[in-house]
C-alpha atoms as a PDB file:
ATOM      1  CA  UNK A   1     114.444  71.896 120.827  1.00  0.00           C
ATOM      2  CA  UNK A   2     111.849  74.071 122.427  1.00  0.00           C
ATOM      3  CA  UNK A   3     111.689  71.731 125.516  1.00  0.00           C
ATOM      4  CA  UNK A   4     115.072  72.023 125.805  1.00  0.00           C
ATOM      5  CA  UNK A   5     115.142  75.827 125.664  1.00  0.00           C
ATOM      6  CA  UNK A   6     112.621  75.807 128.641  1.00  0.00           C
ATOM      7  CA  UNK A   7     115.657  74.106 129.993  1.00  0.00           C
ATOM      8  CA  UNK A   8     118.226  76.522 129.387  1.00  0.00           C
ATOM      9  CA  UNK A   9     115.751  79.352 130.440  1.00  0.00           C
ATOM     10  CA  UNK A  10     115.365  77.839 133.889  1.00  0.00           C
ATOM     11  CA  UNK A  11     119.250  77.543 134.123  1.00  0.00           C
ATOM     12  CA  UNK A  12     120.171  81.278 132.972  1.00  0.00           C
ATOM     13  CA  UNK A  13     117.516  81.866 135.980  1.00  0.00           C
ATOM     14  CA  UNK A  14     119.492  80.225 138.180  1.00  0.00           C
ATOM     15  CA  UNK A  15     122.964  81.391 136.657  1.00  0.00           C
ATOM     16  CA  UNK A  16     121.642  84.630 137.091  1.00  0.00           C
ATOM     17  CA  UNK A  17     121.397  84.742 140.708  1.00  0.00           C
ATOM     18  CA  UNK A  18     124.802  82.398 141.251  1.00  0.00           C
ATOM     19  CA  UNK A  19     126.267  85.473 139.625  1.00  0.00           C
ATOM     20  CA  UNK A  20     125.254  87.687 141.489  1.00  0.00           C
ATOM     21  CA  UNK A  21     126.326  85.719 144.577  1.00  0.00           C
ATOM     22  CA  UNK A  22     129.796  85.016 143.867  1.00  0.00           C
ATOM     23  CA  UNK A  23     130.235  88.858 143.243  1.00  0.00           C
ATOM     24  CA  UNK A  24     129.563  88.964 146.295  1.00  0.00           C
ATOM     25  CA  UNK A  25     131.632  86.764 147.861  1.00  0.00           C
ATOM     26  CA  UNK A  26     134.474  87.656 145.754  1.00  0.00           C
ATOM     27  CA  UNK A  27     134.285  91.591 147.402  1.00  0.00           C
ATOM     28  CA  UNK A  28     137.759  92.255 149.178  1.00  0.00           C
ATOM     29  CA  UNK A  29     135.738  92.935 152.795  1.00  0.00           C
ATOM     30  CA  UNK A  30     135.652  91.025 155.280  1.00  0.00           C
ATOM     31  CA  UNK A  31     133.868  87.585 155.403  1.00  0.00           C
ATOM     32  CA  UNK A  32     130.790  88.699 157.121  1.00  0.00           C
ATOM     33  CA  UNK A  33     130.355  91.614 154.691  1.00  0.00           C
ATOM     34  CA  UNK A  34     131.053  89.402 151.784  1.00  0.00           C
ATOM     35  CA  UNK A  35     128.201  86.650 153.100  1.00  0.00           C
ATOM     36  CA  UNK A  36     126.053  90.038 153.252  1.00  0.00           C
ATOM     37  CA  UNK A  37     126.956  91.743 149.959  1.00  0.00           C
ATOM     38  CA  UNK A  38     126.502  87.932 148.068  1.00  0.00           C
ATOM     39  CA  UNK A  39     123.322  86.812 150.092  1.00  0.00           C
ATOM     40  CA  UNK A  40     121.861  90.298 149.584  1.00  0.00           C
ATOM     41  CA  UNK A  41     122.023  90.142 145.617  1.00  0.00           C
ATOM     42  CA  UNK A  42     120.428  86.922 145.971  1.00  0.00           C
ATOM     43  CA  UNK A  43     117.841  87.858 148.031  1.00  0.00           C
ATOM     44  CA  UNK A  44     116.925  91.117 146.021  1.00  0.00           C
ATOM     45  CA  UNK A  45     117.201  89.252 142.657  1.00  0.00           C
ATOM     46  CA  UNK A  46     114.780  86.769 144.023  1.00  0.00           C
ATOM     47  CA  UNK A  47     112.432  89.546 144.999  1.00  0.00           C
ATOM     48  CA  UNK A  48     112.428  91.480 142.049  1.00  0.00           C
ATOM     49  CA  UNK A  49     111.925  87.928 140.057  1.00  0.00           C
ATOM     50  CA  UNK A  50     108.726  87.465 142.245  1.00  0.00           C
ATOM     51  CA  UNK A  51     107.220  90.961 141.911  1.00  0.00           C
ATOM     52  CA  UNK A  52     108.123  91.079 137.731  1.00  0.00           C
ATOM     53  CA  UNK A  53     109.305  88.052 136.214  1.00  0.00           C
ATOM     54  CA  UNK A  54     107.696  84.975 137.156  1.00  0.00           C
ATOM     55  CA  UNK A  55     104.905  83.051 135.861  1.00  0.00           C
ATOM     56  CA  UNK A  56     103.193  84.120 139.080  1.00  0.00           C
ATOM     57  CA  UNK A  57     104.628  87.592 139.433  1.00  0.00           C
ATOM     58  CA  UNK A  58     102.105  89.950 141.178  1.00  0.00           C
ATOM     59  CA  UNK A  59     102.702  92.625 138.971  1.00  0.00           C
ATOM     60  CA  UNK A  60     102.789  91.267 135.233  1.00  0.00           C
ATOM     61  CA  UNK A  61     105.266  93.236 132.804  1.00  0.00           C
ATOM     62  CA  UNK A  62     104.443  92.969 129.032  1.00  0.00           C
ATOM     63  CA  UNK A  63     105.913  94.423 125.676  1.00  0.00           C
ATOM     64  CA  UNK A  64     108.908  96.908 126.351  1.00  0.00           C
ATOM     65  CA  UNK A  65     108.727  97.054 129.867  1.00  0.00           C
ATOM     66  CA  UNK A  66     109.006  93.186 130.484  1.00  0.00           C
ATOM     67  CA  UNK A  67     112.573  93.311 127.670  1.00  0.00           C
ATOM     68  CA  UNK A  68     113.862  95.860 129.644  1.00  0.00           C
ATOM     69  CA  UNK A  69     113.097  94.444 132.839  1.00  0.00           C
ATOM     70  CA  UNK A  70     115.023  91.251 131.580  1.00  0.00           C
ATOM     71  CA  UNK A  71     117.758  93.006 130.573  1.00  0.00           C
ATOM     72  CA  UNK A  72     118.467  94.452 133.226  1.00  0.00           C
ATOM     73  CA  UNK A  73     117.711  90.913 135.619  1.00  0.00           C
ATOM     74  CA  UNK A  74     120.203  88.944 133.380  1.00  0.00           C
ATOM     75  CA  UNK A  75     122.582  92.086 132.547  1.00  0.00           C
ATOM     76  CA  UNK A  76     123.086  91.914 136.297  1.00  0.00           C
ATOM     77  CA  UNK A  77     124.138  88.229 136.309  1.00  0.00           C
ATOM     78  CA  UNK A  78     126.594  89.073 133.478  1.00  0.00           C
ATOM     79  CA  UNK A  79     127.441  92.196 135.695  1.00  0.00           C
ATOM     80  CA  UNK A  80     128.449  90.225 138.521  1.00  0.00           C
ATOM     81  CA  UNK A  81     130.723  88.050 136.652  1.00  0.00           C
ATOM     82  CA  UNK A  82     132.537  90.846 134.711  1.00  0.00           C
ATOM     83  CA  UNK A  83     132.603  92.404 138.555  1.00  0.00           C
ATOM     84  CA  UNK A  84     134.133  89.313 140.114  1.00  0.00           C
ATOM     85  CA  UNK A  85     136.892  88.962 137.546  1.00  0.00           C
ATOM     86  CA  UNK A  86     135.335  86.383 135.073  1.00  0.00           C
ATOM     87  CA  UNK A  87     134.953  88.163 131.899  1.00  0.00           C
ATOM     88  CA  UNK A  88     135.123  85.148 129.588  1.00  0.00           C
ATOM     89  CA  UNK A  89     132.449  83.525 131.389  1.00  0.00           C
ATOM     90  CA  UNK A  90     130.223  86.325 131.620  1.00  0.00           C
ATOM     91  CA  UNK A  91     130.458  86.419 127.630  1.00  0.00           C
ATOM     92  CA  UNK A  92     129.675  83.287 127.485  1.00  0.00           C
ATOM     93  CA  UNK A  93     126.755  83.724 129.419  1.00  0.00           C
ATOM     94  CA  UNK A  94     125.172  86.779 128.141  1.00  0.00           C
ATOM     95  CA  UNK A  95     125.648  84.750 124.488  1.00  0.00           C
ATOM     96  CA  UNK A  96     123.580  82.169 125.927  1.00  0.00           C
ATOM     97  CA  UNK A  97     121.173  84.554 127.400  1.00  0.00           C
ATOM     98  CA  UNK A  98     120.488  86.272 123.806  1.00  0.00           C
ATOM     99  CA  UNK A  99     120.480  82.914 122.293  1.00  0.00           C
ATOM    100  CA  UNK A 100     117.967  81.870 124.650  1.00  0.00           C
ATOM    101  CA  UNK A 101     115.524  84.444 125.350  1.00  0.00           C
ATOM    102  CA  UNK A 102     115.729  85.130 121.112  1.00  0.00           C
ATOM    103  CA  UNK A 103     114.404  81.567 120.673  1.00  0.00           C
ATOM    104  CA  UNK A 104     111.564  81.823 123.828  1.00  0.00           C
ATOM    105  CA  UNK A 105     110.160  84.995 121.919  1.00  0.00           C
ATOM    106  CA  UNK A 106     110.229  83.384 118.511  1.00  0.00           C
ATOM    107  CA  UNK A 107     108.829  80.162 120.016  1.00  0.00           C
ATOM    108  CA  UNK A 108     106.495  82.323 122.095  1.00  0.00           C
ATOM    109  CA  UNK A 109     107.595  80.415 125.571  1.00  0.00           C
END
């Protein structure tokens, strides 16, 4: 079970920034915008992922400052779904999400 919640943490990751790319392309602007707005959220979840969240992050968050910071990384993939229209699949994600990271801090991943 806890090797496949390392699983499901990885994909979340990954959900995360998908998220925030199809809210992008789902803006009504047009297409060169929208390949803007979507590869934009990418690229600044990605950054802010590498600066906070990683393993590897160069500036290591701890206690209330690293929940918060996930919050608001994840909230934003749950953000960009409600945004682009898919409200029943951001539910489901942000269930997963809780599921998830509730398990990781229990099983101290």
């Amino acid at each position: 079970m806890k090797t496949a919640n390392l699983g499901v943490l990885f994909l979340i990751e990954l959900a995360a920034l998908a998220a925030v790319a199809y809210w992008g392309f789902t803006r009504d602007v047009a297409t060169p915008l929208a390949w803007l707005l979507a590869l934009g959220a990418v690229a600044v979840m990605v950054t802010l992922w590498a600066l906070f969240g990683s393993q590897k992050a160069s500036y290591k968050t701890r206690g209330a400052v690293r929940v918060a910071f996930e919050v608001v990384w994840f909230g934003a993939g749950a953000a960009g779904l409600v945004l682009a229209g898919a409200i029943g699949w951001a539910v489901v994600y942000a269930a997963v999400c809780v599921v998830s990271k509730t398990l990781a801090v229990i099983w101290h991943q």
